[in-house]
C-alpha atoms as a PDB file:
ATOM      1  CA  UNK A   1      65.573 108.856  -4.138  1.00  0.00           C
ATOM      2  CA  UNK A   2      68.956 109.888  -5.355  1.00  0.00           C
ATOM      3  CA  UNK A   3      70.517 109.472  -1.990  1.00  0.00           C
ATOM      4  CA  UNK A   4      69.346 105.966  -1.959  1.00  0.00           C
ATOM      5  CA  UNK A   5      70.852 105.150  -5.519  1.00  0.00           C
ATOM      6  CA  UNK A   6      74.131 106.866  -4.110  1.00  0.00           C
ATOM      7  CA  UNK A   7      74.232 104.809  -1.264  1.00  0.00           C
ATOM      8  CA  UNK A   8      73.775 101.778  -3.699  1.00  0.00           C
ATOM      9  CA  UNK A   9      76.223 102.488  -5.574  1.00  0.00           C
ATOM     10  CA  UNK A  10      79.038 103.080  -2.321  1.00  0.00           C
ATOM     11  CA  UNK A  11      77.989  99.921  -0.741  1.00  0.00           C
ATOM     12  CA  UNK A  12      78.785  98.097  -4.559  1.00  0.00           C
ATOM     13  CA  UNK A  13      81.882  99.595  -5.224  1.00  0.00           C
ATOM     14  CA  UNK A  14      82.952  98.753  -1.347  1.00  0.00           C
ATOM     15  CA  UNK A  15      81.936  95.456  -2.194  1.00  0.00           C
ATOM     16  CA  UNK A  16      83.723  95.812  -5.042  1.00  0.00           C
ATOM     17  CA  UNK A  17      87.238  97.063  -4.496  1.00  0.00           C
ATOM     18  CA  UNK A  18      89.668  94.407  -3.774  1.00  0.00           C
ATOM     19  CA  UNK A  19      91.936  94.269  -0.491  1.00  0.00           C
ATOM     20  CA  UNK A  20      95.045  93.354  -0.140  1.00  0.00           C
ATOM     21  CA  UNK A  21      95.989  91.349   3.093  1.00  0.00           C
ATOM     22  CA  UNK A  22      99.720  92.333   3.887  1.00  0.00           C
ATOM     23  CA  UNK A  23      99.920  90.776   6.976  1.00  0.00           C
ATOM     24  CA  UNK A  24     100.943  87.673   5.568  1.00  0.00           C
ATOM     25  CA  UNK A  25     103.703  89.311   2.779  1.00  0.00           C
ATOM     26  CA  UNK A  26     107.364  88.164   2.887  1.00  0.00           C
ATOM     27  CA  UNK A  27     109.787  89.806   0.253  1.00  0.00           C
ATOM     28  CA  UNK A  28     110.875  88.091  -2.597  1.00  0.00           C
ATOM     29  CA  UNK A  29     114.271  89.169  -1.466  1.00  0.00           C
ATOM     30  CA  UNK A  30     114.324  87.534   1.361  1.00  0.00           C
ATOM     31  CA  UNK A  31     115.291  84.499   2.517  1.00  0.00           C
ATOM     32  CA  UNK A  32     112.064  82.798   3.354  1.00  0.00           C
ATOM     33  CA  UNK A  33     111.025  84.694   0.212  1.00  0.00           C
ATOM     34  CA  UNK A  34     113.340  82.443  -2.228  1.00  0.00           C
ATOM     35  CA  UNK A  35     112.508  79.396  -0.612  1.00  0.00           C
ATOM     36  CA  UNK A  36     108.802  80.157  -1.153  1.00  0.00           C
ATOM     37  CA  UNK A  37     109.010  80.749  -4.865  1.00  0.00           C
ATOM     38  CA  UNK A  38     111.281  77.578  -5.070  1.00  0.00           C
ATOM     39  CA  UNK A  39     107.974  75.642  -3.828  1.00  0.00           C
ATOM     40  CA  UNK A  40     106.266  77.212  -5.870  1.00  0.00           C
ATOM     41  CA  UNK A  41     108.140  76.129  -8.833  1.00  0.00           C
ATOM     42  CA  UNK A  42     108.785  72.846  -7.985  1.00  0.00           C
ATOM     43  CA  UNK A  43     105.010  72.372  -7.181  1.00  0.00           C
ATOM     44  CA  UNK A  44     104.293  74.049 -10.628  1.00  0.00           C
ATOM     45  CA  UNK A  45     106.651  71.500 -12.316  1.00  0.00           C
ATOM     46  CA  UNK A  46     105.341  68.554 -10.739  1.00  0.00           C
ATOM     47  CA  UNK A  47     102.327  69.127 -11.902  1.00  0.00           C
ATOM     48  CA  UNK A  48     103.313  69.799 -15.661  1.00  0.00           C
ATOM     49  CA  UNK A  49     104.906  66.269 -15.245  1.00  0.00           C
ATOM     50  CA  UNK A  50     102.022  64.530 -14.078  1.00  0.00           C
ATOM     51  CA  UNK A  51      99.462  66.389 -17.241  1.00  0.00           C
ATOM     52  CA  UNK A  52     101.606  65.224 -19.914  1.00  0.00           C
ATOM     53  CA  UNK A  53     101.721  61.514 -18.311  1.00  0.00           C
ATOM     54  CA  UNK A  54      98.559  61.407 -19.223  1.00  0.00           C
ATOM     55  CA  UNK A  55      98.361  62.551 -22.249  1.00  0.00           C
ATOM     56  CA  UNK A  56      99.559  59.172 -23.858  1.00  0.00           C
ATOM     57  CA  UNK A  57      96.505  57.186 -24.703  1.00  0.00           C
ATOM     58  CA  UNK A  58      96.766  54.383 -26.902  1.00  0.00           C
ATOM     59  CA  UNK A  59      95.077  54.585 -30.490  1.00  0.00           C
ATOM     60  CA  UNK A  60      94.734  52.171 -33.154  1.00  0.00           C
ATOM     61  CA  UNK A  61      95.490  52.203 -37.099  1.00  0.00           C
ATOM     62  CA  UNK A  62      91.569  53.492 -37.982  1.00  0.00           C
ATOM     63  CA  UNK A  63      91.510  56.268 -35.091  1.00  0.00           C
ATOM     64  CA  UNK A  64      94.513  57.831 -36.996  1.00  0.00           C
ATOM     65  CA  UNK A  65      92.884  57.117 -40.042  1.00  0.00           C
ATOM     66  CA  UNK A  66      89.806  59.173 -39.368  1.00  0.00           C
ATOM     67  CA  UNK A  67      91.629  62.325 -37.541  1.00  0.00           C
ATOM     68  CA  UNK A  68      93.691  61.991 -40.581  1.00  0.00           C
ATOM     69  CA  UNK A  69      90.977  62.389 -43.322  1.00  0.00           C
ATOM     70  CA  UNK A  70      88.825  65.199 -40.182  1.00  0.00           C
ATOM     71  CA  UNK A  71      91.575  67.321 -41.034  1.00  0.00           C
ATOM     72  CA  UNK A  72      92.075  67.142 -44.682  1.00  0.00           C
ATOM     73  CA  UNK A  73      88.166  68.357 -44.806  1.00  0.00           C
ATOM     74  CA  UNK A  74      89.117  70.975 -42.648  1.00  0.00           C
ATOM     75  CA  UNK A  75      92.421  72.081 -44.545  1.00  0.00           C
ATOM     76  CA  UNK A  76      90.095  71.668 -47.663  1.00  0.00           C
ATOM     77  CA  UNK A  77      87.271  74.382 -45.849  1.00  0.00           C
ATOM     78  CA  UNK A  78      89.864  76.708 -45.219  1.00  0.00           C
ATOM     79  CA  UNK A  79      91.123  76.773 -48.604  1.00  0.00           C
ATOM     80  CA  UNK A  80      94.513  75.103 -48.202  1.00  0.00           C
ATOM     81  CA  UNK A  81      93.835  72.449 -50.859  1.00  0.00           C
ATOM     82  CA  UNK A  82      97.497  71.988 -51.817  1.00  0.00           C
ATOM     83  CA  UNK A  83      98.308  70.693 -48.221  1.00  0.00           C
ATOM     84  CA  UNK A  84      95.515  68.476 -48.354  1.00  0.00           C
ATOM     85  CA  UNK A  85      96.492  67.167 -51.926  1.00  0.00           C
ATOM     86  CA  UNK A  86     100.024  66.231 -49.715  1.00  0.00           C
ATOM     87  CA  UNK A  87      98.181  64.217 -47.221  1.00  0.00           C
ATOM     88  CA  UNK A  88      96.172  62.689 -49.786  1.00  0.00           C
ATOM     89  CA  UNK A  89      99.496  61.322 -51.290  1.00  0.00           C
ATOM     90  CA  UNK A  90     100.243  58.750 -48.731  1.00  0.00           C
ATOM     91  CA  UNK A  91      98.248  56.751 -46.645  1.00  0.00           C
ATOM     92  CA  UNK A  92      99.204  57.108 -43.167  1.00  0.00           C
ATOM     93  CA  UNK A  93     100.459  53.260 -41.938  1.00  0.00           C
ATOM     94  CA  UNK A  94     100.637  53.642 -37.966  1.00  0.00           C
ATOM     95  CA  UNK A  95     104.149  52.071 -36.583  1.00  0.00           C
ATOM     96  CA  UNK A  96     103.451  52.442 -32.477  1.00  0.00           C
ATOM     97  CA  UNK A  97     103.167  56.417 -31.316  1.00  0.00           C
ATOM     98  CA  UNK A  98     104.835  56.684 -35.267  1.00  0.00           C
ATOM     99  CA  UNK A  99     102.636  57.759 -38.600  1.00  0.00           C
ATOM    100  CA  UNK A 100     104.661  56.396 -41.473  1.00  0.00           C
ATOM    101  CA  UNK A 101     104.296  58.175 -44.641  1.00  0.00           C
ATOM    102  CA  UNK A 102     105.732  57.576 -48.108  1.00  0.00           C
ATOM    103  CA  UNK A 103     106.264  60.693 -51.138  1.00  0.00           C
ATOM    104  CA  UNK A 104     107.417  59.992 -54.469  1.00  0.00           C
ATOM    105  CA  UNK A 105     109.492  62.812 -54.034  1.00  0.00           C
ATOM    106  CA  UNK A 106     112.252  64.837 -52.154  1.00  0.00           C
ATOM    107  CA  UNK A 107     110.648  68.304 -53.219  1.00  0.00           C
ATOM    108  CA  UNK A 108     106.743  67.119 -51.469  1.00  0.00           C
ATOM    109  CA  UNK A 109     108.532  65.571 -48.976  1.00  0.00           C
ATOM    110  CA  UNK A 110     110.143  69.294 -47.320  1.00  0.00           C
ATOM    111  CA  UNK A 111     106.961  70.642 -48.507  1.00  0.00           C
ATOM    112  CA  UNK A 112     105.074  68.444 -46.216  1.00  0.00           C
ATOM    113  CA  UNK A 113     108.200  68.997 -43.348  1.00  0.00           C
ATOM    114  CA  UNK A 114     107.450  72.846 -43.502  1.00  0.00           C
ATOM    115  CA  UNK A 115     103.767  73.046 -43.661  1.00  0.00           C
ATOM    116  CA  UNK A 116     102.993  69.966 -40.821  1.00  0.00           C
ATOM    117  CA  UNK A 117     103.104  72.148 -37.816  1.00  0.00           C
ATOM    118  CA  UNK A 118      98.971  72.325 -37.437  1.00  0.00           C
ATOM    119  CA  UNK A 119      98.508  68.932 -38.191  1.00  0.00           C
ATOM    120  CA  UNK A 120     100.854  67.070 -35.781  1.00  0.00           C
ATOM    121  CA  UNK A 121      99.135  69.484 -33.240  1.00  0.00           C
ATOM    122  CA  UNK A 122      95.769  68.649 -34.309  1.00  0.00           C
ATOM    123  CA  UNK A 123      96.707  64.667 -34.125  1.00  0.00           C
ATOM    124  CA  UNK A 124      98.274  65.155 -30.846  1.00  0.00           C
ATOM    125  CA  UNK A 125      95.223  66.487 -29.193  1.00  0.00           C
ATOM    126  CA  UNK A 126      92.799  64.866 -30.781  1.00  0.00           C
ATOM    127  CA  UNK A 127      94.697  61.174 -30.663  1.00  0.00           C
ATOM    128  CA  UNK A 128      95.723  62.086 -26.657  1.00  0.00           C
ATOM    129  CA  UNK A 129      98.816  60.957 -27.447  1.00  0.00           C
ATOM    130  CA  UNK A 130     101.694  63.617 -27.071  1.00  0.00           C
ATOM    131  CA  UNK A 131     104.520  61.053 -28.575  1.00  0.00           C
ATOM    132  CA  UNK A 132     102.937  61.038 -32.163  1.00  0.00           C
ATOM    133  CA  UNK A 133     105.681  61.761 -34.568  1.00  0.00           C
ATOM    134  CA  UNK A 134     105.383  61.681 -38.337  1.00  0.00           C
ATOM    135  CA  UNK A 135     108.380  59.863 -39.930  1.00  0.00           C
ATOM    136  CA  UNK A 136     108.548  60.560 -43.779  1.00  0.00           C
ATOM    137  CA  UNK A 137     110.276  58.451 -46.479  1.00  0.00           C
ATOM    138  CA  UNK A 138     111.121  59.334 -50.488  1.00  0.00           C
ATOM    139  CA  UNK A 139     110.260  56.596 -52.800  1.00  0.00           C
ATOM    140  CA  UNK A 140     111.665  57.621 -56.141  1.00  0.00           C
ATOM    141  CA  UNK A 141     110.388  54.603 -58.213  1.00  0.00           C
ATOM    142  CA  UNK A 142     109.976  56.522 -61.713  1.00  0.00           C
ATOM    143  CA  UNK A 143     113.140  57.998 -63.262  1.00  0.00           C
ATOM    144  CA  UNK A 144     112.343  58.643 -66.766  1.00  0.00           C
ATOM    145  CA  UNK A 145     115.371  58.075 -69.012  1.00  0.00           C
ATOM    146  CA  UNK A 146     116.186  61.068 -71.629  1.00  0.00           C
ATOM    147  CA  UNK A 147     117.222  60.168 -75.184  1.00  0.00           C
ATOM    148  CA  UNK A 148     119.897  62.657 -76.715  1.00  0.00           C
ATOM    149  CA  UNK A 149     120.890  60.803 -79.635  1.00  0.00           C
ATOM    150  CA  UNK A 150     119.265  59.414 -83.192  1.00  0.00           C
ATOM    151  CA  UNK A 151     120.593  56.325 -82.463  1.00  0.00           C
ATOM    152  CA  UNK A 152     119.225  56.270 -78.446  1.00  0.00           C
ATOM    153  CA  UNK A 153     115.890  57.585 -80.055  1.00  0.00           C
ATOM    154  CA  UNK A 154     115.824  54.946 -82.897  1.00  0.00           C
ATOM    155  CA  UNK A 155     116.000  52.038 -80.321  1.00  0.00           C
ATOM    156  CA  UNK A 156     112.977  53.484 -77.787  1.00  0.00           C
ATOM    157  CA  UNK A 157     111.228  53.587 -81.412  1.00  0.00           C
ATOM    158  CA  UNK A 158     112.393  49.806 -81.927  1.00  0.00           C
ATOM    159  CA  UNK A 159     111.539  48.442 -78.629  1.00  0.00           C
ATOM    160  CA  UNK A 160     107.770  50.618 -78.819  1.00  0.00           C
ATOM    161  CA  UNK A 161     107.000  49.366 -82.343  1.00  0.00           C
ATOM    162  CA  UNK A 162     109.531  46.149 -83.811  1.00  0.00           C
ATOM    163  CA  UNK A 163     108.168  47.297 -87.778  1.00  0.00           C
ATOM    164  CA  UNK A 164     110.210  50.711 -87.932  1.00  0.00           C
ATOM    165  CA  UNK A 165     112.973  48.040 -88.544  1.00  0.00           C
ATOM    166  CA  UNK A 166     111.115  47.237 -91.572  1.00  0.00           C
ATOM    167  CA  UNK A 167     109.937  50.169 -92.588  1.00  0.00           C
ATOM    168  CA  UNK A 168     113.469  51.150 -92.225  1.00  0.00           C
ATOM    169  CA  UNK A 169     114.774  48.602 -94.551  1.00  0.00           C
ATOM    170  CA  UNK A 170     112.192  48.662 -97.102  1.00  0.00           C
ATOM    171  CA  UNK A 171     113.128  52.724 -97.855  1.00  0.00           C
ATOM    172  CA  UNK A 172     116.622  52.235 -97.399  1.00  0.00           C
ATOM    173  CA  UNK A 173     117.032  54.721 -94.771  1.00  0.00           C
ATOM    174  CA  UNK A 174     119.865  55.719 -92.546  1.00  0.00           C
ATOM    175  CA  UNK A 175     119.903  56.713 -88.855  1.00  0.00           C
END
């Protein structure tokens, strides 16, 4: 019985051991050698061409939309809620194989830059379109203006509430 299950296992590991046909080798030093791995990287590069000509699908306003908000729920799962709060900032407006996006500031703006690695990845595949970029603009519409002086204060005060001018006059008081 145990000369059967040794012959078993010789005839698998026959079957199993690989062979190597070197009738058919040339050396990569060779002549004929270069030439063949110039084929073969030409072939290889033609083909990498062809892939990514492909890979440019047309997709509308609401497809962007929805791969958009599909990966804020999964930033949100894995915990990365202050990325998500960034891409809940701006609606994404599409502009051809661009996603326009406006901040209303320079600071979330490179915080969005350094941190939007996965997600123009994530768009890519999931849009099929491998000339997505995302093009970012500041809008800095709120500048508050800082009051130093009585005088500068006295006047915000004025313009809030027009009685402190009365109240003013009426106790005879100075700035």
């Amino acid at each position: 019985m145990e000369v059967k299950v040794e012959a078993k296992i010789e005839q698998i590991q026959q079957k199993l051991t690989p062979t190597i046909d070197t009738s058919n080798r040339i050396s990569s030093l060779s002549i004929k050698g270069l030439k063949q791995k110039a084929d073969v990287s030409n072939l290889a590069k033609s083909e990498t061409l062809s892939v990514g000509e492909h890979l440019a699908d047309p997709f509308t306003q609401e497809d962007a939309i929805k791969h958009w908000n599909d990966f804020i729920d999964i930033l949100e799962n894995k915990g990365k809620k202050l990325f998500a709060s960034y891409m809940r900032l701006s609606k994404p407006v599409l502009m051809g194989t661009n996603i326009l996006l406006e901040f209303p500031n320079q600071g979330s703006k490179e915080d969005f830059e350094n941190t939007n690695s996965e997600l123009v990845s994530y768009l890519k595949t999931n849009l099929r379109n491998y000339d997505l970029k995302i093009k970012i603009t500041v809008i800095e519409t709120y500048k508050p203006k800082v009051i130093y002086t009585n005088e500068e204060k006295y006047k915000h005060f004025k313009e809030l509430n027009p009685n402190i001018e009365i109240f003013r006059q009426t106790f005879e008081l100075d700035l």
